[in-house]
PDB file of N, CA and C in Angstrom:
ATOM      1  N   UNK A   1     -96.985  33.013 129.263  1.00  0.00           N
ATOM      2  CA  UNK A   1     -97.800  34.201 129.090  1.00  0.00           C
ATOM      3  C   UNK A   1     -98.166  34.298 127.606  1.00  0.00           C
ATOM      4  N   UNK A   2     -99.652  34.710 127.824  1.00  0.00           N
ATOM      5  CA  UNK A   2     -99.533  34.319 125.848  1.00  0.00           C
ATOM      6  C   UNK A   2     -99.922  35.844 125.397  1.00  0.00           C
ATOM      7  N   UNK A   3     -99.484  36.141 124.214  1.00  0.00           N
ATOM      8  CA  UNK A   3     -99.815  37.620 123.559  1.00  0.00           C
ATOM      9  C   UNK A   3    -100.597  38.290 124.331  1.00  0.00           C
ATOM     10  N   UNK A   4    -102.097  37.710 124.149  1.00  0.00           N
ATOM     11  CA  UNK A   4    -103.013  38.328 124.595  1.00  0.00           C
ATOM     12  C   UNK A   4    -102.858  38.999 126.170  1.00  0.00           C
ATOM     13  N   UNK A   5    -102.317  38.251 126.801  1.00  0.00           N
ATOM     14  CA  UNK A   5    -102.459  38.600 128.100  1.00  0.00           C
ATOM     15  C   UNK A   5    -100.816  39.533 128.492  1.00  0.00           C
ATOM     16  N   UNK A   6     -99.984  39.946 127.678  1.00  0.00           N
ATOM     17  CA  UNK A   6     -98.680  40.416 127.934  1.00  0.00           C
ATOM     18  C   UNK A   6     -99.184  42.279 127.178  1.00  0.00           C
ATOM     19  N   UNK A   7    -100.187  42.160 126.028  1.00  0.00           N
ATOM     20  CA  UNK A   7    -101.104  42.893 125.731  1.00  0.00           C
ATOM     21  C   UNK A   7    -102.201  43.596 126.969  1.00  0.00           C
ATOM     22  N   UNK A   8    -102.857  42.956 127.153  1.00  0.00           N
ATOM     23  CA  UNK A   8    -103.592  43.631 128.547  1.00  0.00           C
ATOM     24  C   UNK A   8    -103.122  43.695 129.638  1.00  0.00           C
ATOM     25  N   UNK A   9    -101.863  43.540 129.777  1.00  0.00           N
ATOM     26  CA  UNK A   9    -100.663  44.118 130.849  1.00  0.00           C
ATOM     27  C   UNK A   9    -100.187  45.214 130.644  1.00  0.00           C
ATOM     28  N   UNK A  10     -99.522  45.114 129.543  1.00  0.00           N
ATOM     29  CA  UNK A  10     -99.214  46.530 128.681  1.00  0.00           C
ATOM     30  C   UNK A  10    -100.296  47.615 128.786  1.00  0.00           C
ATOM     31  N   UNK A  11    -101.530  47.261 128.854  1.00  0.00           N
ATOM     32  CA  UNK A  11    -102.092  48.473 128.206  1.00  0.00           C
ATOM     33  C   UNK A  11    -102.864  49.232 129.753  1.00  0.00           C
ATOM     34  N   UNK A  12    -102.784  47.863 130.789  1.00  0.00           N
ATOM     35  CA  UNK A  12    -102.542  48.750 132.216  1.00  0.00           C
ATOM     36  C   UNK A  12    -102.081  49.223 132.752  1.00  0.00           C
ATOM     37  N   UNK A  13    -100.170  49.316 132.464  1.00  0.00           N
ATOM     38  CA  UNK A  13     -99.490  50.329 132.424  1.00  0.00           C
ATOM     39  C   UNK A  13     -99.207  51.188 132.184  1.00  0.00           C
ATOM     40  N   UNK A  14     -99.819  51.537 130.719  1.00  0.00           N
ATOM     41  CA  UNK A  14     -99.853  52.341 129.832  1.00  0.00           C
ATOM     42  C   UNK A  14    -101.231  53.419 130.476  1.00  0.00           C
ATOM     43  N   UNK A  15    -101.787  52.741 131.018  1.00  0.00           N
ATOM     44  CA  UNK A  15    -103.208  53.380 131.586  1.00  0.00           C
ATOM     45  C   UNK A  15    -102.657  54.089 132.858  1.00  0.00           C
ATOM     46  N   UNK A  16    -101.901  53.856 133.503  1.00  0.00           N
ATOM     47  CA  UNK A  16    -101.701  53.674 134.800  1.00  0.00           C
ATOM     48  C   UNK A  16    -100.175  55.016 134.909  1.00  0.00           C
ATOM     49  N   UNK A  17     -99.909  55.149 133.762  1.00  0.00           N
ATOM     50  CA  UNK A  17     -98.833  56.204 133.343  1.00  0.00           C
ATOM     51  C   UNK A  17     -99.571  56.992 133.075  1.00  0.00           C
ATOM     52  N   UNK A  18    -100.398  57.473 132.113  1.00  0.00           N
ATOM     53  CA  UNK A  18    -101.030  58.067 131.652  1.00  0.00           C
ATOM     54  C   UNK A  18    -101.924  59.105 132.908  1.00  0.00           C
ATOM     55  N   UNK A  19    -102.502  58.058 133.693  1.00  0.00           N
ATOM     56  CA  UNK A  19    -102.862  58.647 134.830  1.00  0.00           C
ATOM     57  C   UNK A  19    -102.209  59.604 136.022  1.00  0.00           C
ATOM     58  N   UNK A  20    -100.554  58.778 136.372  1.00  0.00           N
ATOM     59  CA  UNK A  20     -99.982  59.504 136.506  1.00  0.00           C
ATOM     60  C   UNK A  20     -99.410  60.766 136.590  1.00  0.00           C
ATOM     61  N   UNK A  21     -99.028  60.693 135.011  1.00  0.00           N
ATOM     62  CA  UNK A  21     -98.391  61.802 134.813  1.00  0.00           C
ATOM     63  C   UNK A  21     -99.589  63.065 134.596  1.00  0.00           C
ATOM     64  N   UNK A  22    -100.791  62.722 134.636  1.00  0.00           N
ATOM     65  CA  UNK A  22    -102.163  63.727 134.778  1.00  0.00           C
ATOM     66  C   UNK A  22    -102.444  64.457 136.223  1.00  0.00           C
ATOM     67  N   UNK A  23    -102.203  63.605 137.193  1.00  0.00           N
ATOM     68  CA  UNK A  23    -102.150  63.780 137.900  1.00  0.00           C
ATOM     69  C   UNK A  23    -101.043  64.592 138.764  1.00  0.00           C
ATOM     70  N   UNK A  24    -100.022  64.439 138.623  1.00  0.00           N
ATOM     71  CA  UNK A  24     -98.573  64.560 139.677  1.00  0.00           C
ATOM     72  C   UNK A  24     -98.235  66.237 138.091  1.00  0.00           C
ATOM     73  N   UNK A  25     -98.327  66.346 136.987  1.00  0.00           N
ATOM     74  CA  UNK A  25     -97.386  66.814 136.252  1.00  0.00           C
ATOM     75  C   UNK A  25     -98.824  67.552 135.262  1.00  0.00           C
ATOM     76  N   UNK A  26     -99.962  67.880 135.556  1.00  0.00           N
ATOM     77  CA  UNK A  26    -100.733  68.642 135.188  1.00  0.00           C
ATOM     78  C   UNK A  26    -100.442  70.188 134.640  1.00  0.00           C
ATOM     79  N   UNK A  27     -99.389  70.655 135.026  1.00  0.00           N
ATOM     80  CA  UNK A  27     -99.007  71.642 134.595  1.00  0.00           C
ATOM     81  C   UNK A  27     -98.236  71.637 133.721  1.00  0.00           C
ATOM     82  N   UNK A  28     -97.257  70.579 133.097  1.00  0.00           N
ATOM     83  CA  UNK A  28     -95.856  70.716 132.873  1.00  0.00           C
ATOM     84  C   UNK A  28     -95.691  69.598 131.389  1.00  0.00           C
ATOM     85  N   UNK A  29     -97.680  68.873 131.221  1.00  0.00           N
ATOM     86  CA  UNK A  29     -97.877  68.119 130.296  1.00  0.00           C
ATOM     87  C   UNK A  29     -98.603  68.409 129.293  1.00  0.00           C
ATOM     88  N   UNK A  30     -98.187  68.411 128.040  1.00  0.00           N
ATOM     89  CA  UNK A  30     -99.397  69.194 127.063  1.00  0.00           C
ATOM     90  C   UNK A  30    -100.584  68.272 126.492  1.00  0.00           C
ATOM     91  N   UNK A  31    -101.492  68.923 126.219  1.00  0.00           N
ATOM     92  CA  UNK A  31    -102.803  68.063 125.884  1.00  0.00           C
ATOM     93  C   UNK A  31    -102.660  67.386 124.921  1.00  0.00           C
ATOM     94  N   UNK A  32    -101.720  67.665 124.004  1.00  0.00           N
ATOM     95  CA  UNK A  32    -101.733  66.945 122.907  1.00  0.00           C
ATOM     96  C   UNK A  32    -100.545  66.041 123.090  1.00  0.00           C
ATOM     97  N   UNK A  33     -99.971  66.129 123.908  1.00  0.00           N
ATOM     98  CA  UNK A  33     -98.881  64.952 124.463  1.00  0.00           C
ATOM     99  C   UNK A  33     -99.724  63.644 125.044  1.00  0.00           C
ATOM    100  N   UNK A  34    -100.742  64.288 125.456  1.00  0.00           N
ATOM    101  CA  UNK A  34    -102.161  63.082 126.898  1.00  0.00           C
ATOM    102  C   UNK A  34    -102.722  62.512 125.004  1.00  0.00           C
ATOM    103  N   UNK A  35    -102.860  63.082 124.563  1.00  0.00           N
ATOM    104  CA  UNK A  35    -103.800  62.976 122.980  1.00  0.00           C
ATOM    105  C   UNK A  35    -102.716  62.008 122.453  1.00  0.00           C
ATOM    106  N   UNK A  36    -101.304  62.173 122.422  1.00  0.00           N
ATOM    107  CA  UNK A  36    -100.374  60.892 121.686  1.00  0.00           C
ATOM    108  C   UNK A  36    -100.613  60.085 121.645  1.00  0.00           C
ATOM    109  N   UNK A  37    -100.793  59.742 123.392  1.00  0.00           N
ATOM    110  CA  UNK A  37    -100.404  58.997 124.101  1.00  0.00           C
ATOM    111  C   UNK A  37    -101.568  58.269 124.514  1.00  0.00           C
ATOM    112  N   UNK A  38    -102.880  58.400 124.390  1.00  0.00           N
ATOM    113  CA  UNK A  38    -103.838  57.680 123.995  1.00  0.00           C
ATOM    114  C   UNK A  38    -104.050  56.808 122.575  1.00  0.00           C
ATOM    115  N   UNK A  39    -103.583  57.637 121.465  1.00  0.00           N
ATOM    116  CA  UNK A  39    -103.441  57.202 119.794  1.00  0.00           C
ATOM    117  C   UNK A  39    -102.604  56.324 120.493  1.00  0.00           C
ATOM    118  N   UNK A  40    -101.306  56.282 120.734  1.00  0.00           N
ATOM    119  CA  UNK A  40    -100.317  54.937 120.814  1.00  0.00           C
ATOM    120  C   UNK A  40    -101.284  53.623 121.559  1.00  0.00           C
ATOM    121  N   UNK A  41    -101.896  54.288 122.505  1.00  0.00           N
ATOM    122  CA  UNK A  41    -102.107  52.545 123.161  1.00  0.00           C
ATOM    123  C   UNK A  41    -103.517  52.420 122.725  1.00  0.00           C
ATOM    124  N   UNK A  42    -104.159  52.573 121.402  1.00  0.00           N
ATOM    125  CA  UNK A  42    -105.562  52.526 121.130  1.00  0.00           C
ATOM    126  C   UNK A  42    -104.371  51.684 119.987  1.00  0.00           C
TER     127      UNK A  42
END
């Protein structure tokens, strides 16, 4: 597996959490927590 591609794995999980927790935990997640957490995987 080379960088690149252990990288665009990562960052579909990271997508794929993100979505998640938007979904299922909309109440209980703050905007600027969704705002982190975009800065981290950018």
């Amino acid at each position: 597996m080379t960088r690149y591609e252990f990288a665009a794995g990562f960052n579909a999980c990271l997508d794929k959490v993100a979505e998640l927790i938007t979904a299922v935990t909309s109440n209980l997640v703050k905007k600027e927590d969704l705002e982190k957490l975009q800065r981290l995987q950018e």
